[in-house]
Each structure stands twice: as C-alpha cells, then as structure tokens.
N, C-alpha and C. Protein backbone atom coordinates (compact mmCIF):
# COMPACT_ATOMS: atom_id res chain seq x y z
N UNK A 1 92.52 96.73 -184.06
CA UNK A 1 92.86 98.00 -184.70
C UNK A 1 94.22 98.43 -184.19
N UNK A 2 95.54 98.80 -185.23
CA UNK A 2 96.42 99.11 -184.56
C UNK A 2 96.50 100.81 -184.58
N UNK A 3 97.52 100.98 -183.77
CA UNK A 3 97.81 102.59 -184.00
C UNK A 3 97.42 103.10 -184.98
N UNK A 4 98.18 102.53 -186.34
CA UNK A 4 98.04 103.58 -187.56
C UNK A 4 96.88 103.32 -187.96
N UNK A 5 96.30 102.26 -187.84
CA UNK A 5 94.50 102.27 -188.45
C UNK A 5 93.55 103.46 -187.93
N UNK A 6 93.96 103.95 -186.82
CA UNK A 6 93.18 104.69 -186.11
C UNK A 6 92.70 106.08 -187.54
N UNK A 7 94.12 106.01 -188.19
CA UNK A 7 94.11 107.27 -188.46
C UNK A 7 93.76 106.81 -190.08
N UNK A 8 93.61 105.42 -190.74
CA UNK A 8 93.46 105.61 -191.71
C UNK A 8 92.25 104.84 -191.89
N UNK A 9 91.23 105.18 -191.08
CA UNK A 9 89.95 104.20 -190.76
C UNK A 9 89.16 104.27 -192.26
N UNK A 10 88.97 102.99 -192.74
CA UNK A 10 88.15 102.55 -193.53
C UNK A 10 86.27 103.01 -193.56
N UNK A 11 86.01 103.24 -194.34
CA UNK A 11 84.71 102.81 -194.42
C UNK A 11 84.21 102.64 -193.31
N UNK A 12 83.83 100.96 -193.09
CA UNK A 12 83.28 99.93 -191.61
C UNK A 12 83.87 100.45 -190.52
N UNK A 13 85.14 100.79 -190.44
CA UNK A 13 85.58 101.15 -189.51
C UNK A 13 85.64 102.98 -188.73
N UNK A 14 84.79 103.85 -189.69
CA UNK A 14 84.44 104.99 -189.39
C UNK A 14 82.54 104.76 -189.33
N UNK A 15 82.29 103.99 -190.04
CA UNK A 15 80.63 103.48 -189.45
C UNK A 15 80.64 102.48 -188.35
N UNK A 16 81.93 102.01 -187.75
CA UNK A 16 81.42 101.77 -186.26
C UNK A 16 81.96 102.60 -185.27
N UNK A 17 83.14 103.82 -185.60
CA UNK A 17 83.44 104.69 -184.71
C UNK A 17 82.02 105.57 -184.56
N UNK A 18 81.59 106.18 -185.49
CA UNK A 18 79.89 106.97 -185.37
C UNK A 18 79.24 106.33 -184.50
N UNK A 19 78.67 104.98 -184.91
CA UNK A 19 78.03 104.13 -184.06
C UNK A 19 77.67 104.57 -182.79
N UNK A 20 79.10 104.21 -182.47
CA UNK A 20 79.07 103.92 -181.02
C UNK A 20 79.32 105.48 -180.32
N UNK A 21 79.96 106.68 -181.32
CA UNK A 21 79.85 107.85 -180.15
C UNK A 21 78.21 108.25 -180.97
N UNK A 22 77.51 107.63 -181.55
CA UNK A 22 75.79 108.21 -181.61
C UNK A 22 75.41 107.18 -180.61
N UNK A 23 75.61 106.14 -179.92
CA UNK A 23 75.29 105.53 -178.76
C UNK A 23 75.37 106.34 -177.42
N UNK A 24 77.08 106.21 -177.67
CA UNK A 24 77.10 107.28 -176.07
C UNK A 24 76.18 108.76 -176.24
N UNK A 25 76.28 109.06 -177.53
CA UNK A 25 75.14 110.57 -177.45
C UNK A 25 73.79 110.06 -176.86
N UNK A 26 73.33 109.08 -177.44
CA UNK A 26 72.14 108.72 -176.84
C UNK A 26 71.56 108.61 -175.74
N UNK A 27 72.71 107.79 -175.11
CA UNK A 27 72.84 107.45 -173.75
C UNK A 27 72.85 108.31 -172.65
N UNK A 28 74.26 109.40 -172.85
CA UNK A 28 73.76 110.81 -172.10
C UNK A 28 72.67 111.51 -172.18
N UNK A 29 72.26 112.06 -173.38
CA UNK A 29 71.19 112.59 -173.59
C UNK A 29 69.64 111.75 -172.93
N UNK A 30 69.81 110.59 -172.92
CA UNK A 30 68.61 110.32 -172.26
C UNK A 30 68.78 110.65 -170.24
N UNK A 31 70.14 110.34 -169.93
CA UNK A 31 70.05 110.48 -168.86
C UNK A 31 70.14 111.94 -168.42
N UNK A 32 70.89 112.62 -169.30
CA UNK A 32 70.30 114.07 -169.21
C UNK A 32 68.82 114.41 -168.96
N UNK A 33 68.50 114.15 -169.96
CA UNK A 33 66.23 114.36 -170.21
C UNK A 33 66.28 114.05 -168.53
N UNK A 34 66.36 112.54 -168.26
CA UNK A 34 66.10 112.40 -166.80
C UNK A 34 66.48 113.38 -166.04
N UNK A 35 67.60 113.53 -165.80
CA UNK A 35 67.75 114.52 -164.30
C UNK A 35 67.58 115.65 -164.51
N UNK A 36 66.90 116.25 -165.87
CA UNK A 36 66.17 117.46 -165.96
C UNK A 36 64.95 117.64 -165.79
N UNK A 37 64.52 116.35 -166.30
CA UNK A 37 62.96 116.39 -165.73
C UNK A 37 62.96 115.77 -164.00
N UNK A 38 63.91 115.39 -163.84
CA UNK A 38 63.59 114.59 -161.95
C UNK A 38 63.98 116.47 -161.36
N UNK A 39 64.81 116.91 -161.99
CA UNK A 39 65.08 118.79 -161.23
C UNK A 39 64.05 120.06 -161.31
N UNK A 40 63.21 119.57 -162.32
CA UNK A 40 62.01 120.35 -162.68
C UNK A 40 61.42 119.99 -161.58
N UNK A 41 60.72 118.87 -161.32
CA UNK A 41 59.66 118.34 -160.32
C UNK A 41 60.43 118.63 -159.11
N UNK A 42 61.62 119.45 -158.90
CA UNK A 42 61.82 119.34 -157.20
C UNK A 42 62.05 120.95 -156.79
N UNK A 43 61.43 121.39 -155.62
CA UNK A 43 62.03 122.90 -155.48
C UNK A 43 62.85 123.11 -155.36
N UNK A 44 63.25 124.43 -156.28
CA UNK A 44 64.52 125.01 -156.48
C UNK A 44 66.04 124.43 -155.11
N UNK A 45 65.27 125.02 -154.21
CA UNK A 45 65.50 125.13 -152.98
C UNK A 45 66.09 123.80 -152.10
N UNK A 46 65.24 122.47 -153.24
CA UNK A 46 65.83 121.40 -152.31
C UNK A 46 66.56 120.46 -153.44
N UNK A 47 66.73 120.79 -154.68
CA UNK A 47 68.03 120.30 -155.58
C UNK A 47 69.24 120.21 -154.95
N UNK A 48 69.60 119.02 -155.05
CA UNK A 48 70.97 118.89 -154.65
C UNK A 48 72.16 119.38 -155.52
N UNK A 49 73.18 119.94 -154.77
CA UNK A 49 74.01 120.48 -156.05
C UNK A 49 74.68 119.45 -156.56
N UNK A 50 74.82 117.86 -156.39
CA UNK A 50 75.05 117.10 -157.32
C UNK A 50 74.39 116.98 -157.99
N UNK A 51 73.09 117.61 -158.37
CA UNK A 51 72.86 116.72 -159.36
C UNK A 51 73.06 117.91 -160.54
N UNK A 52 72.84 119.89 -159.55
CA UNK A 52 74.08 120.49 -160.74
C UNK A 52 74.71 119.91 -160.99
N UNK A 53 76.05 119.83 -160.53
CA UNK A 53 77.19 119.10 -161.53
C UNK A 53 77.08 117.87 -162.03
N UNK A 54 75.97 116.83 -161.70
CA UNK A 54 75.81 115.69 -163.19
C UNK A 54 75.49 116.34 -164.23
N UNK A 55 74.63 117.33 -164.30
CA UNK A 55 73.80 118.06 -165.53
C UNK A 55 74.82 118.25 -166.27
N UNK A 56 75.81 119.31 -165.41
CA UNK A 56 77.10 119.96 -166.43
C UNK A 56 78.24 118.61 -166.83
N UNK A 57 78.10 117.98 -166.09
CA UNK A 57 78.82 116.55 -166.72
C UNK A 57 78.71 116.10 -167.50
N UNK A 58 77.07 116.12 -167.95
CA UNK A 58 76.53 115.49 -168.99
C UNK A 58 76.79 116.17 -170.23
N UNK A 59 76.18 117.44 -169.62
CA UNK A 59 76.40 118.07 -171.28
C UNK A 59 77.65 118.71 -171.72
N UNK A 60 78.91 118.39 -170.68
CA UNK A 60 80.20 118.57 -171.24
C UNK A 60 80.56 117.25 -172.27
N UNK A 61 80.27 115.86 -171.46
CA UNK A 61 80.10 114.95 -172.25
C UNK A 61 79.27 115.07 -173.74
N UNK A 62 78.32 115.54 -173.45
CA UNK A 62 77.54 115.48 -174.98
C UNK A 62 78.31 116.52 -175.72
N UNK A 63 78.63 117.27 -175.44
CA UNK A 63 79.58 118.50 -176.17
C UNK A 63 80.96 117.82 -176.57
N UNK A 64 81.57 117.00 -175.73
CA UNK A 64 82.78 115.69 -176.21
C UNK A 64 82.57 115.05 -177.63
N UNK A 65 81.47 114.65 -177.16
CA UNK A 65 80.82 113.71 -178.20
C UNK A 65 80.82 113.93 -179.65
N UNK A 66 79.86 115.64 -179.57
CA UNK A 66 80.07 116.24 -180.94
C UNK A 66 81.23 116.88 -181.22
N UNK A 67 82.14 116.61 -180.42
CA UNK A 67 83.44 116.80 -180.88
C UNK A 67 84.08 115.97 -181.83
N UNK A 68 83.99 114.64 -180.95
CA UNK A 68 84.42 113.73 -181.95
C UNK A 68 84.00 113.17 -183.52
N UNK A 69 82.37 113.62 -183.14
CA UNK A 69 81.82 113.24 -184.42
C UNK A 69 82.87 114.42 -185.39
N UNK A 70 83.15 115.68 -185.16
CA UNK A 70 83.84 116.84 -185.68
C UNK A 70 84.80 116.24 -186.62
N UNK A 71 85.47 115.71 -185.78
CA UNK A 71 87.02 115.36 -185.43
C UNK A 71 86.68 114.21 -186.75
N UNK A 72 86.02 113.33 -186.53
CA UNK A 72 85.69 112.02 -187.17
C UNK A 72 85.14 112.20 -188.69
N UNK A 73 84.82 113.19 -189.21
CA UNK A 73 84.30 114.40 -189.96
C UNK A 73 85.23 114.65 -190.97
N UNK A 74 86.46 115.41 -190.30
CA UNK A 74 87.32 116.31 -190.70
C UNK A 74 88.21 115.44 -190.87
N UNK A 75 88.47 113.93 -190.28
CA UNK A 75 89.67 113.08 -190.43
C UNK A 75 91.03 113.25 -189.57
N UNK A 76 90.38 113.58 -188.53
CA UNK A 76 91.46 113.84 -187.47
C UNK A 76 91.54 113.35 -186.36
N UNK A 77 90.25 112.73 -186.60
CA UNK A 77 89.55 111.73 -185.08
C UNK A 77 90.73 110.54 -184.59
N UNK A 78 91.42 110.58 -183.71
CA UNK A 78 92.36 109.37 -183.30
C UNK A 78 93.64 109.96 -182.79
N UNK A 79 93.79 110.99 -183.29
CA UNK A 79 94.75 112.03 -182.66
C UNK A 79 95.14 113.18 -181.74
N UNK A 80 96.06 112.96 -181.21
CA UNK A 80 96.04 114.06 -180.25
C UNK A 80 95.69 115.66 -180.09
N UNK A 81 95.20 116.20 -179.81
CA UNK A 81 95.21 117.57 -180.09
C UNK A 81 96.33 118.26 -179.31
N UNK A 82 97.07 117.61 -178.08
CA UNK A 82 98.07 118.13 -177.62
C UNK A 82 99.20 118.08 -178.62
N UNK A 83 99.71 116.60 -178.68
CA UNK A 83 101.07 116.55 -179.47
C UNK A 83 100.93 115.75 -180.78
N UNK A 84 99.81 115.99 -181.25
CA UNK A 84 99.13 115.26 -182.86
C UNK A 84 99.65 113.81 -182.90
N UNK A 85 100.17 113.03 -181.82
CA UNK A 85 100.35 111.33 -181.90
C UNK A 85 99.12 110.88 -181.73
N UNK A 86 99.41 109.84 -182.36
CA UNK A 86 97.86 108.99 -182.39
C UNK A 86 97.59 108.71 -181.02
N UNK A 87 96.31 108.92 -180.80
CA UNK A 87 95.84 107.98 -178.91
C UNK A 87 95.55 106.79 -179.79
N UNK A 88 96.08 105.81 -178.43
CA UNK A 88 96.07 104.47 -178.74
C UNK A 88 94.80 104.00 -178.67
N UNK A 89 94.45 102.82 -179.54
CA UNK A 89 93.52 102.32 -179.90
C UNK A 89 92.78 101.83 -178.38
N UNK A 90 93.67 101.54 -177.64
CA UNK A 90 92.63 101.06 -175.82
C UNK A 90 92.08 102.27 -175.89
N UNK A 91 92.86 103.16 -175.57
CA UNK A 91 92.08 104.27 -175.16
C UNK A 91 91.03 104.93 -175.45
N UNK A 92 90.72 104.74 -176.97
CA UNK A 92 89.73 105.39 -178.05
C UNK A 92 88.37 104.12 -177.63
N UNK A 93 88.89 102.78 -177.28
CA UNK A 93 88.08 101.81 -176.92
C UNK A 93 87.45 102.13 -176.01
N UNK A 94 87.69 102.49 -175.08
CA UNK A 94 87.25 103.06 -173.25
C UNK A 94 86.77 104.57 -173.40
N UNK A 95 87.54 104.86 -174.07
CA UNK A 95 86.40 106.84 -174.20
C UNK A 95 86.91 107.22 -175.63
N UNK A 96 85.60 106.99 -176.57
CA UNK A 96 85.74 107.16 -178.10
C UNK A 96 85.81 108.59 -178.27
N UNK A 97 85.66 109.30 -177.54
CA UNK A 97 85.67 110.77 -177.39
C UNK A 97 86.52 111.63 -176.91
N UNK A 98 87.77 110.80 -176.50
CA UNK A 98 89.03 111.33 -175.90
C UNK A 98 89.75 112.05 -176.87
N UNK A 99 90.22 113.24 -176.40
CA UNK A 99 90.68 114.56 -177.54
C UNK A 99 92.67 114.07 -177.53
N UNK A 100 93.20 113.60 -176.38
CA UNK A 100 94.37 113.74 -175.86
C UNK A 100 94.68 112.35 -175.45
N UNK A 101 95.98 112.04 -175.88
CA UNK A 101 96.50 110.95 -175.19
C UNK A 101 96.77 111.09 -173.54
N UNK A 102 96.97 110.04 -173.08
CA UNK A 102 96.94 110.20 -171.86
C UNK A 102 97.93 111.10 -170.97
N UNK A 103 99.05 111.23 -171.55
CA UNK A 103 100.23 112.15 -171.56
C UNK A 103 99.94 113.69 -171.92
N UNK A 104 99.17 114.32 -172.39
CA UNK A 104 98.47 115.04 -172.59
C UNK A 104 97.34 115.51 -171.90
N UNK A 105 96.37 114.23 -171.63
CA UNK A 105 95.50 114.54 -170.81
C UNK A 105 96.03 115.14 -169.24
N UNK A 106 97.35 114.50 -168.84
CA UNK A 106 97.74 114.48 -167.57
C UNK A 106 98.04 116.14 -167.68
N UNK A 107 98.50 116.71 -168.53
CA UNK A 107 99.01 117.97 -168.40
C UNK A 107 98.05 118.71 -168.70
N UNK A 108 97.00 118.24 -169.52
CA UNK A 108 95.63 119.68 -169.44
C UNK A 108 94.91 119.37 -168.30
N UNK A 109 95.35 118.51 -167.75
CA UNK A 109 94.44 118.21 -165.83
C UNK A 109 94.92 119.05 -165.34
N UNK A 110 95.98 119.31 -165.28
CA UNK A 110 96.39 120.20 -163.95
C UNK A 110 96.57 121.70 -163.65
C-alpha cells in the first residue's frame, strides 16, 4: 500500500482496514472484561494502581479504535489530524488507529 492508497482505499482494502481495527476492538475489550472481572474479585483496598491505569489504557485504546472506525467512515482514515498529510502506510501497519503522523504525534506528546 503506498501513501496515496491510504487515502483512496478501495473496497478490499477498507474491508481489511475494519477487520483488523474490529480485531484490535476485540482484543482489548476482552482483556478489558478480564482485568475488570480479576478487580471485582479483589478488595478495593488491595488493587494495584496498575492495574487502574491498564483499565484506562484500555479503554482509551478502545475509544482510539472507534475513532478510527469514525475516521474510516467519514473517509479520512489515513490522515493526519495535526497537519492533514497522510501517515505512512508502516505506521497505520503497527497502530491502525493512529490519529497523527509521527511528527505530530511528537508534538501532542509533550
């Protein structure tokens, strides 16, 4: 897939972008269920606060997710929301849910 395909995804090629971010939804969401039900069964009192912040990890991730499906939706999925350039196709490979190129990402990090 090159750059500009990102943005003019076909058919097959927007039924395997879904795919795979209804995979990663899956995927969190189950490991979510888990460490909500492993935090139920433990007293309040002896939860570790990691495993708060996996919870909120998760469901920032799952909230990513339905972003992209958004994004993927509306026909905007592949692009930056910082400086509207396409994120490159590695990148969309490694986190299909990435809002920002990496140049972008570096500056809403900090």
């Amino acid at each position: 897939m090159t750059t500009d395909d990102v943005h003019a995804l076909d058919g097959s090629a927007t039924r395997e972008v879904r795919r795979r971010l209804e995979e990663e939804r899956r995927k969190r969401g189950a490991q979510l269920a888990e460490l909500e039900e492993e935090i139920g069964r433990t007293p309040l009192e002896q939860v570790e606060a990691s495993d708060w912040s996996r919870a909120e990890n998760l469901r920032q991730s799952l909230a990513e997710i339905d972003g992209a499906v958004r994004r993927l939706d509306d026909g905007v999925y592949g692009r930056c929301e910082g400086c509207d350039q396409p994120i490159p196709p590695g990148r969309l490979e490694i986190l299909p849910y990435a809002r920002y190129c990496v140049r972008c990402q570096g500056r809403a990090g900090r």
